[in-house]
Protein backbone atom coordinates (compact mmCIF):
# COMPACT_ATOMS: atom_id res chain seq x y z
CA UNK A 1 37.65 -9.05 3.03
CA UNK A 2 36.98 -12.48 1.57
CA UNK A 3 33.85 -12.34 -1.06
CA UNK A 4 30.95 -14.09 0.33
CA UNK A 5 29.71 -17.90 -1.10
CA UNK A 6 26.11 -17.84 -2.60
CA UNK A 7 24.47 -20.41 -3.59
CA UNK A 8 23.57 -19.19 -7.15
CA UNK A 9 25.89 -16.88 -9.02
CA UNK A 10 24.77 -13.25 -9.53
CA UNK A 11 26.30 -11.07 -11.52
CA UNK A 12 26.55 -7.26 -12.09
CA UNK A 13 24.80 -7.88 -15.29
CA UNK A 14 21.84 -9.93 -13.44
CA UNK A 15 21.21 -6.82 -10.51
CA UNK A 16 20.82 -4.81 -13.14
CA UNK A 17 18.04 -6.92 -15.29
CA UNK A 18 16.45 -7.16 -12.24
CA UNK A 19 16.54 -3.49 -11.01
CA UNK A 20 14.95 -2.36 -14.44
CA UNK A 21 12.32 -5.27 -14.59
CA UNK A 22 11.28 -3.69 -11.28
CA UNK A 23 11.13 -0.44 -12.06
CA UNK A 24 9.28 -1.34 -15.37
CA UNK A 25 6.65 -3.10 -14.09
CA UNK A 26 6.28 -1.82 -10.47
CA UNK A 27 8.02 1.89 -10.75
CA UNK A 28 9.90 0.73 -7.57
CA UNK A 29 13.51 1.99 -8.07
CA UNK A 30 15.86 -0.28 -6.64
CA UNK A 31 18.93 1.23 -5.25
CA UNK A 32 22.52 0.30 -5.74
CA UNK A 33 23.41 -0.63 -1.83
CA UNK A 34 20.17 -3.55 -2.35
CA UNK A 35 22.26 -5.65 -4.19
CA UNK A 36 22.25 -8.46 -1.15
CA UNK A 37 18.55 -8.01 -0.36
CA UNK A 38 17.72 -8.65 -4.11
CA UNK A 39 19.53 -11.99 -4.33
CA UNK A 40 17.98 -13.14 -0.88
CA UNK A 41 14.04 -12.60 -2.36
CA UNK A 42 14.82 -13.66 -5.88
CA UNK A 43 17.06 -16.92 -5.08
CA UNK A 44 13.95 -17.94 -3.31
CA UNK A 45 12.41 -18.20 -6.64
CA UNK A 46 15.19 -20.07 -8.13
CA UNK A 47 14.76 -22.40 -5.73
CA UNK A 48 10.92 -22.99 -6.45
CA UNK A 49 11.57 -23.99 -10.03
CA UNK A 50 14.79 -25.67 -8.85
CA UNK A 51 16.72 -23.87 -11.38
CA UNK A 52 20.51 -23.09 -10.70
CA UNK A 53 21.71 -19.56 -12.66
CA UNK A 54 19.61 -16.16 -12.55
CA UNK A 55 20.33 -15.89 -16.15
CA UNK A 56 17.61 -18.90 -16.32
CA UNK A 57 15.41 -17.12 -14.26
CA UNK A 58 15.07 -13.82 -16.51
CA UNK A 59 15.27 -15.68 -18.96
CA UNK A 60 12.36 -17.49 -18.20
CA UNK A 61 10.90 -14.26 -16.38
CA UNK A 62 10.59 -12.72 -19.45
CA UNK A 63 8.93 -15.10 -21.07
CA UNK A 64 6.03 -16.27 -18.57
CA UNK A 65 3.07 -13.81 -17.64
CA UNK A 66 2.32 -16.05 -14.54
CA UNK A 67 5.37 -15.39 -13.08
CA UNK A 68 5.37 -11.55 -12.93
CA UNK A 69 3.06 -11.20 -9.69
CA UNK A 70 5.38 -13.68 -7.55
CA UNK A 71 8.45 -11.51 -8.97
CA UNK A 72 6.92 -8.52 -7.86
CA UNK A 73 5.73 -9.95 -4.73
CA UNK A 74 9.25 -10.99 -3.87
CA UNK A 75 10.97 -7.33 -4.00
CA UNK A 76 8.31 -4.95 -2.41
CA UNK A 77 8.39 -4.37 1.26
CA UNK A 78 5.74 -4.00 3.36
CA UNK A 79 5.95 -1.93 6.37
CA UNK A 80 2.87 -1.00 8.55
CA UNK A 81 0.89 -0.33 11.66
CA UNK A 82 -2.29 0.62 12.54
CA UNK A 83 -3.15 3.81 12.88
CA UNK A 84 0.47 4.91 11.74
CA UNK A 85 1.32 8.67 11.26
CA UNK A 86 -1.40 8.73 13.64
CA UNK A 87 -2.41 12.73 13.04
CA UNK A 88 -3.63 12.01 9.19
CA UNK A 89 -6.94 10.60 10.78
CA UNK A 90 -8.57 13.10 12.72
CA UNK A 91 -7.94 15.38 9.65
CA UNK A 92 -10.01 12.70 7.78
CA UNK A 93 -12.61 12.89 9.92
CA UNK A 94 -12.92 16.70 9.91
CA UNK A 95 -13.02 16.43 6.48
CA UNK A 96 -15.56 14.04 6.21
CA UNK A 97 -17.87 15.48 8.08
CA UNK A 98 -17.80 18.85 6.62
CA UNK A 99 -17.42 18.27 3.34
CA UNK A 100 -19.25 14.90 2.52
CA UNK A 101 -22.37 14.68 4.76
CA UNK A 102 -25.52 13.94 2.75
CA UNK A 103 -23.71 11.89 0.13
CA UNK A 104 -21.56 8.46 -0.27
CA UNK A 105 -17.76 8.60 1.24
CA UNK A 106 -15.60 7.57 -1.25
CA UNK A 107 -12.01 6.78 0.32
CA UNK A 108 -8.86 4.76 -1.11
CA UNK A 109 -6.14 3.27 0.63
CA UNK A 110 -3.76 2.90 -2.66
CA UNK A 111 -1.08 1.08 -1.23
CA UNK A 112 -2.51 -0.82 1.79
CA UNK A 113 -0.12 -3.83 2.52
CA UNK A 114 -1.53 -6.14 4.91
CA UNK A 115 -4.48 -3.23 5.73
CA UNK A 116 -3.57 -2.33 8.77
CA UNK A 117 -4.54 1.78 7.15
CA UNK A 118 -7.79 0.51 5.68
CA UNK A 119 -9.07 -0.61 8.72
CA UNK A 120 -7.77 2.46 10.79
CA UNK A 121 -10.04 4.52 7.90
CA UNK A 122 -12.41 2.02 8.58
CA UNK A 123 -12.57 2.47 12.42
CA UNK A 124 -11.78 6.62 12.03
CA UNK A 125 -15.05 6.42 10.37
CA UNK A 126 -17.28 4.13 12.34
CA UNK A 127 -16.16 7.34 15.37
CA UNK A 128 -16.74 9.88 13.05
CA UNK A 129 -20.23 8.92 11.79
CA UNK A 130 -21.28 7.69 15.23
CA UNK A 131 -22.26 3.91 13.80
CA UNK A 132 -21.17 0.50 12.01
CA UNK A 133 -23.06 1.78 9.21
CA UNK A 134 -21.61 5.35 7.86
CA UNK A 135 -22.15 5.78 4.11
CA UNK A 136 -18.51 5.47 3.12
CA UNK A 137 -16.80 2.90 0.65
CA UNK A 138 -13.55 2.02 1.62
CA UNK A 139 -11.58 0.77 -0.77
CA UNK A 140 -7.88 -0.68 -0.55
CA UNK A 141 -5.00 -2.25 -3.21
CA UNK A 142 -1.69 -3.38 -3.04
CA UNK A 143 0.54 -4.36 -6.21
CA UNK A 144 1.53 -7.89 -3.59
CA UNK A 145 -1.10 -10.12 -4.24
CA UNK A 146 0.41 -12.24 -0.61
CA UNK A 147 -0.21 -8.89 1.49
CA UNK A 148 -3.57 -8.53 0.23
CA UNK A 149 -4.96 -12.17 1.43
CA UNK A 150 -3.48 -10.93 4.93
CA UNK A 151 -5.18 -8.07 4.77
CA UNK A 152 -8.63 -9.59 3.58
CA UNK A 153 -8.23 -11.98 5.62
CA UNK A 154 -8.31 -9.36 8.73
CA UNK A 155 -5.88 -11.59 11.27
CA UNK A 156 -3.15 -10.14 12.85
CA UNK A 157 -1.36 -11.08 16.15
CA UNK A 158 -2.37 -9.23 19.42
CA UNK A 159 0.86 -7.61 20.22
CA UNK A 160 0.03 -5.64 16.58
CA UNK A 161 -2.94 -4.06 18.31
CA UNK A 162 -0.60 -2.86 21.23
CA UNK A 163 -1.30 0.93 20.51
CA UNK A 164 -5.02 0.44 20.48
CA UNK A 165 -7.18 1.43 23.45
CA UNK A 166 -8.14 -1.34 25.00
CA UNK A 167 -12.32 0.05 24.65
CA UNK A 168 -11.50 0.23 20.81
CA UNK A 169 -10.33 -3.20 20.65
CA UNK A 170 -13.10 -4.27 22.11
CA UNK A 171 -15.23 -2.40 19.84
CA UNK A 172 -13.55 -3.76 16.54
CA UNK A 173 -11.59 -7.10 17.14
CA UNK A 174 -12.39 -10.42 18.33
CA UNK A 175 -9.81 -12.02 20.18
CA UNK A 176 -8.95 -15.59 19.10
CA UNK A 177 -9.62 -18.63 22.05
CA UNK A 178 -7.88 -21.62 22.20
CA UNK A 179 -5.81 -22.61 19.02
CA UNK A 180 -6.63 -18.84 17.97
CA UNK A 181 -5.34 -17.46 21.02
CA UNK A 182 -2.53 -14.66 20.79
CA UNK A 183 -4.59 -13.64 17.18
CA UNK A 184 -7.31 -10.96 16.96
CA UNK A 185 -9.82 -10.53 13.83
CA UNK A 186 -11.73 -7.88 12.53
CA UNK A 187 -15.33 -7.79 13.30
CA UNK A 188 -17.32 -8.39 10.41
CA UNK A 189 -19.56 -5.21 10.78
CA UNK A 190 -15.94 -3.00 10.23
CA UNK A 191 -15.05 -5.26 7.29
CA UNK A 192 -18.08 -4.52 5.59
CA UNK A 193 -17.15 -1.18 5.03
CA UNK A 194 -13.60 -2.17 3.03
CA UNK A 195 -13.46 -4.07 -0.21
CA UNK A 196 -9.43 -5.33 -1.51
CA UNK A 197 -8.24 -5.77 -4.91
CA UNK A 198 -5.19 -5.92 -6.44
CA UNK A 199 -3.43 -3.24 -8.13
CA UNK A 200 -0.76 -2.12 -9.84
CA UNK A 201 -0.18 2.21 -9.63
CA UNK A 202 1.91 1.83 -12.99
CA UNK A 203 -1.09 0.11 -14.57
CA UNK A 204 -2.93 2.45 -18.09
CA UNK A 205 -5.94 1.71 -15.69
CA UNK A 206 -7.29 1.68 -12.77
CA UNK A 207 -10.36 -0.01 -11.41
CA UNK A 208 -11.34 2.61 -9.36
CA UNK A 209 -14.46 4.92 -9.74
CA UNK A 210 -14.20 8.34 -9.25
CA UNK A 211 -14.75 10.91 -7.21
CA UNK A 212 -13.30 9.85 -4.38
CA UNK A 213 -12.92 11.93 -1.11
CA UNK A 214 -9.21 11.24 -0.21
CA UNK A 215 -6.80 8.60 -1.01
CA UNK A 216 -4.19 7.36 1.34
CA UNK A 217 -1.04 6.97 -0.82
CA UNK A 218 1.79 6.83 1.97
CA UNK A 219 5.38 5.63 2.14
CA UNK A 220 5.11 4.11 -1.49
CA UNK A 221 6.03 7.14 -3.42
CA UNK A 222 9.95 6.93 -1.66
CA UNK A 223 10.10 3.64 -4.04
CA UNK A 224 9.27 5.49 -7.03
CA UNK A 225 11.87 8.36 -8.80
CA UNK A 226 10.85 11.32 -9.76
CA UNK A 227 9.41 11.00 -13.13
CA UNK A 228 7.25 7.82 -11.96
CA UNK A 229 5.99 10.16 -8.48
CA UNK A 230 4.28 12.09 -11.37
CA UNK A 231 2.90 10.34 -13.29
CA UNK A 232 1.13 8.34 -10.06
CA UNK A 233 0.14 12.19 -9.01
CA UNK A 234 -1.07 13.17 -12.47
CA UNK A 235 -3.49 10.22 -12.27
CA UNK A 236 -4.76 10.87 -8.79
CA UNK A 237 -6.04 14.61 -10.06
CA UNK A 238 -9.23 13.86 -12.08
CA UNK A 239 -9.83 11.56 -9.88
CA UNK A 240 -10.54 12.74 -6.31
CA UNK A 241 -12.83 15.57 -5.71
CA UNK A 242 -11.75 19.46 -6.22
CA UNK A 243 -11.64 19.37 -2.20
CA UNK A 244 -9.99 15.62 -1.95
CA UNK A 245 -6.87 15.27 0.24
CA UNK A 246 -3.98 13.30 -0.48
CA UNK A 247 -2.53 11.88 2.06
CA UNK A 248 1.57 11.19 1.95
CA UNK A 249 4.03 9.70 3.86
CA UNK A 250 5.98 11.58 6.73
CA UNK A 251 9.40 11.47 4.16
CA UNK A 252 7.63 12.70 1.19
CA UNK A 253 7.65 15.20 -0.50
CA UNK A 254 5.68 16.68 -3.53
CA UNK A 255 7.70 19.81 -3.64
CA UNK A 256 8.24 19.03 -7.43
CA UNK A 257 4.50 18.98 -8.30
CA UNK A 258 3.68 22.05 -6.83
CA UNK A 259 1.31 22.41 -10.70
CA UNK A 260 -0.62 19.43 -9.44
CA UNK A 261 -1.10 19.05 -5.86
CA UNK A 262 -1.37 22.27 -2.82
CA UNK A 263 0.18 21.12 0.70
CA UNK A 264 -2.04 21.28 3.49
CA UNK A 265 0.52 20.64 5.98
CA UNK A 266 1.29 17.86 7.76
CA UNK A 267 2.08 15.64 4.50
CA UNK A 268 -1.57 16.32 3.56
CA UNK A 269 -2.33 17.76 -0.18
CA UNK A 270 -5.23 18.53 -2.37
CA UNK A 271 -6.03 19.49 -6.20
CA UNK A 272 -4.10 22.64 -7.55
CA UNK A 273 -7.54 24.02 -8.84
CA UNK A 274 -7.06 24.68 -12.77
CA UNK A 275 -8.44 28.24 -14.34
């Protein structure tokens, strides 16, 4: 099979500068097999400083702070939907309401992409408190700076919404007229309850403030090996309440932290309770 023509040479050497500046400074472990999907997103950048060899890229990668965020913005992938894995929210709500009434709410959606799982907490708790106005914080980061101004920004197009009863859209999205049409936006009542910031889960700290109730940490762990999945979970302890859930994605598993966190079931954990 004849080797295929890129535009910018990219050698063995170059994959693997890139795979370990990754998992450096994101803990996102790059396989082998994403050798082609790694040129693609990084070439892009070449082509923004109109430079013509990855080696100049690193090179200057290394070597220019400001330049980090669009590198890391470049390889993560952002998959979501609202109300995805669809039975973690009724579990929040049951938890909520016993364990939290008379006090603040405290939830964090730690890997929130372009927020379509803040604003299903956000909704899940407008139902669960009965009004626009429950006593719960919401609040949601991403390491990709460009997911997060979707997010904030609360537009998405309608056909996203799909799954949504059609009384719940109503409830929590205006739909867009004219130029706008197609496009649906938060209502500013729900986005009151969610604040966005950027962060990094490999970061010494975090700006969050603790306790917090649960925190949604799905499908981001399956970027991260084993050592890294720890030392994310060792951070989230002190952190969330002795009766906090975790929640996790529907392919992972924290099987080797059983010293950390208890499974719940149904890719739901909470605080192994120290003696």
């Amino acid at each position: 099979m004849a080797a295929v023509e890129r535009e910018f040479e990219f050698s063995d050497r170059n994959f693997e500068e890139v795979r370990r500046l990754i998992h450096e400074h994101a803990g996102i472990s790059l396989h082998p097999g994403k050798r082609h999907m790694v040129y693609s997103r990084v070439a892009r950048r070449l082509r923004n400083f109109q430079m013509t060899r990855f080696d100049d890229y690193l090179d200057m990668l290394n070597n220019d702070a400001g330049e980090w965020q669009h590198f890391i913005n470049s390889l993560t992938t952002n998959l979501t939907a609202f109300f995805r894995e669809s039975h973690h929210f009724p579990i929040l709500a049951k938890h909520v309401l016993e364990h939290c009434r008379g006090r603040d709410v405290m939830l964090w959606s730690s890997a929130c992409s372009t927020g379509e799982e803040a604003w299903s907490m956000a909704m899940t708790m407008v139902d669960a408190f009965g009004t626009f106005e429950p006593p719960v914080k919401i609040i949601a980061t991403d390491v990709d700076t460009n997911v997060l101004l979707h997010a904030e920004e609360g537009v998405y197009s309608a056909d996203r919404i799909a799954g949504i009863p059609e009384q719940d859209v109503k409830r929590f999205f205006l739909r867009g007229k004219g130029a706008r049409e197609g496009l649906v936006r938060i209502r500013p009542e729900l986005a009151r309850l969610v604040t966005f910031r950027p962060l990094n889960l490999l970061a010494d700290e975090w700006p969050i403030r603790p306790p917090l109730d649960a925190i949604f940490c799905r499908n981001v762990m399956i970027y991260f090996d084993k050592p890294t999945q720890r030392r994310v979970l060792q951070k989230f302890v002190p952190i969330l309440r002795p009766e906090g859930l975790l929640f996790a994605g529907h392919a992972e598993s924290f099987s080797h932290a059983i010293d950390l966190f208890a499974s719940r079931g149904k890719t739901v954990y909470t605080p192994v309770q120290r003696k």
